[in-house]
Protein backbone atom coordinates (compact mmCIF):
# COMPACT_ATOMS: atom_id res chain seq x y z
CA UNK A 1 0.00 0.00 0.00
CA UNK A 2 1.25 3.46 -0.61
CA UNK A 3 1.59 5.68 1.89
CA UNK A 4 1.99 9.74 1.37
CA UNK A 5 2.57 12.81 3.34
CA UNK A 6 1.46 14.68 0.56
CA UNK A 7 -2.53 15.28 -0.89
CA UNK A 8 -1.95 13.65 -3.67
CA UNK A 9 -0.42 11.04 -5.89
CA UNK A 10 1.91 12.51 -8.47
CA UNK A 11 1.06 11.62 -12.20
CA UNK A 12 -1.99 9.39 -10.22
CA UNK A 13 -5.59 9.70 -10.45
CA UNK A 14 -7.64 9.68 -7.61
CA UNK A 15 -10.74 7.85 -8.30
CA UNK A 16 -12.32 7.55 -4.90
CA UNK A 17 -11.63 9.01 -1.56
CA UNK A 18 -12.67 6.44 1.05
CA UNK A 19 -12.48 8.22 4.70
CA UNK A 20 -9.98 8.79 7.83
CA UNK A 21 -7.82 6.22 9.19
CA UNK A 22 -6.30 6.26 11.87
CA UNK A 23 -3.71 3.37 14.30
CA UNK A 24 -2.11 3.58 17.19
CA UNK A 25 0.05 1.89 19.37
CA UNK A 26 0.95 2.49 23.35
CA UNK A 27 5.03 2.56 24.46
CA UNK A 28 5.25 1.83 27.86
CA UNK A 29 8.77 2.87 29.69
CA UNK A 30 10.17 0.91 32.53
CA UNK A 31 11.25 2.64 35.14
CA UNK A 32 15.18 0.11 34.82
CA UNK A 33 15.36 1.66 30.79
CA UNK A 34 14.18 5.32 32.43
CA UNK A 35 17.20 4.96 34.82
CA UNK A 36 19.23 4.04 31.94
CA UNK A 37 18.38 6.88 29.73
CA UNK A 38 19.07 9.29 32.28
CA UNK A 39 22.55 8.20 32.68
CA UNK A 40 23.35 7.76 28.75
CA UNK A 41 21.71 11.43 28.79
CA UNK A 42 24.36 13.09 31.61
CA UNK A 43 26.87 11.15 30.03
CA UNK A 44 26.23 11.79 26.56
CA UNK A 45 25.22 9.61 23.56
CA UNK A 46 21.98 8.32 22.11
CA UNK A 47 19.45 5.98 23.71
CA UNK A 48 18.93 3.71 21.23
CA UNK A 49 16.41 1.17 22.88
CA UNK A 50 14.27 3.96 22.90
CA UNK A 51 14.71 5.15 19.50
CA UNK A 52 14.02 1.18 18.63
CA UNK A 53 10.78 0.82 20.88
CA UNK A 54 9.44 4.18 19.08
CA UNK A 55 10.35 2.73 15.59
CA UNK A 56 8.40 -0.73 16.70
CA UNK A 57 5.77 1.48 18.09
CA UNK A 58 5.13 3.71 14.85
CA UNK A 59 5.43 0.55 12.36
CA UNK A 60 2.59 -0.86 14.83
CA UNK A 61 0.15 2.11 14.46
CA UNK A 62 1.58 2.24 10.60
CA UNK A 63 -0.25 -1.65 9.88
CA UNK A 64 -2.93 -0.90 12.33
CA UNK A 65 -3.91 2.08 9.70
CA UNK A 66 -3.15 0.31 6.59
CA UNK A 67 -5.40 -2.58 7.87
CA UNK A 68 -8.31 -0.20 7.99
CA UNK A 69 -7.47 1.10 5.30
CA UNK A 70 -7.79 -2.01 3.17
CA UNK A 71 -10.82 -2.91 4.88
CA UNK A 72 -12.02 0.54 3.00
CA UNK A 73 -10.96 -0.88 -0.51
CA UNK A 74 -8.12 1.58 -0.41
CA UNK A 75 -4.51 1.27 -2.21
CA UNK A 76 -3.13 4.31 -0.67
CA UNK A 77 -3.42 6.70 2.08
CA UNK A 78 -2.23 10.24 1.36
CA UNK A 79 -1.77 13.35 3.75
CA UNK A 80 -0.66 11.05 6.51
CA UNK A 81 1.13 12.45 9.92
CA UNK A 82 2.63 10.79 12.66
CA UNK A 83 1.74 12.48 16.55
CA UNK A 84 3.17 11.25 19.45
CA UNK A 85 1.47 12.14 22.96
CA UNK A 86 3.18 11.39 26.02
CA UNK A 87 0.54 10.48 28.77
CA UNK A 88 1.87 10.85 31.96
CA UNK A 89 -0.27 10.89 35.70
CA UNK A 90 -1.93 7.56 35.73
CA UNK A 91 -1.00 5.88 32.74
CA UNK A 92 2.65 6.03 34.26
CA UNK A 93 5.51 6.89 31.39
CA UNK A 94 3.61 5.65 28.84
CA UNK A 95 4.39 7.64 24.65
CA UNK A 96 1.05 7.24 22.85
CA UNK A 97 1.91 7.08 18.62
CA UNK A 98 -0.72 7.52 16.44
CA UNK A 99 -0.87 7.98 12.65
CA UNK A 100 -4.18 9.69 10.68
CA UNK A 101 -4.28 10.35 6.84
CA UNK A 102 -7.21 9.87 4.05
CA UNK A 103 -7.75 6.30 2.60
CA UNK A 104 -7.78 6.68 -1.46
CA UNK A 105 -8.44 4.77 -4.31
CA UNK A 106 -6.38 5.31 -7.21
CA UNK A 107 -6.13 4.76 -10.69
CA UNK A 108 -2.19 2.56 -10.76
């Protein structure tokens, strides 16, 4: 399936637009790789197994909104954007990803 930032398919037609999609996907951070990251952070350098979980967690909401998607009869999604919402107080350190664009048909 493609999948575009932009609001439309270059050199495409765009025979049908089919609705919003949306998918997301919940992070949760332990409080042992919150300890870590701090101490990579004073010390310098990158924390990777973070930068893996949110890759894992974006490619999660990514199929969750090309399933819908294709439950739509679409073959692309266009204007799609990727938000990432950190919700703190009771649901702990948990990063919430979610992804939202416009399920098309188009003409391939």
């Amino acid at each position: 399936m493609l999948i575009l930032t932009t609001q439309t398919i270059e050199g495409k037609k765009i025979n049908e637009y089919l609705g919003f999609v949306t998918g997301d996907s919940l992070l949760g951070a332990n409080l042992y790789k919150d300890m870590f990251s701090g101490v990579r952070d004073v010390v310098g350098g990158r924390t990777s197994k973070y930068e893996e979980e949110l890759t894992h967690a974006r490619e999660v909401a990514l199929e969750s909104m090309q399933e819908k998607a294709k439950k739509k009869g679409a073959n692309a999604i266009i204007g799609v954007r990727v938000a990432y919402h950190n919700l703190g107080g009771t649901m702990g350190n948990t990063i919430m990803v979610t992804v939202f664009g416009t399920a098309v048909s188009y003409q391939d």
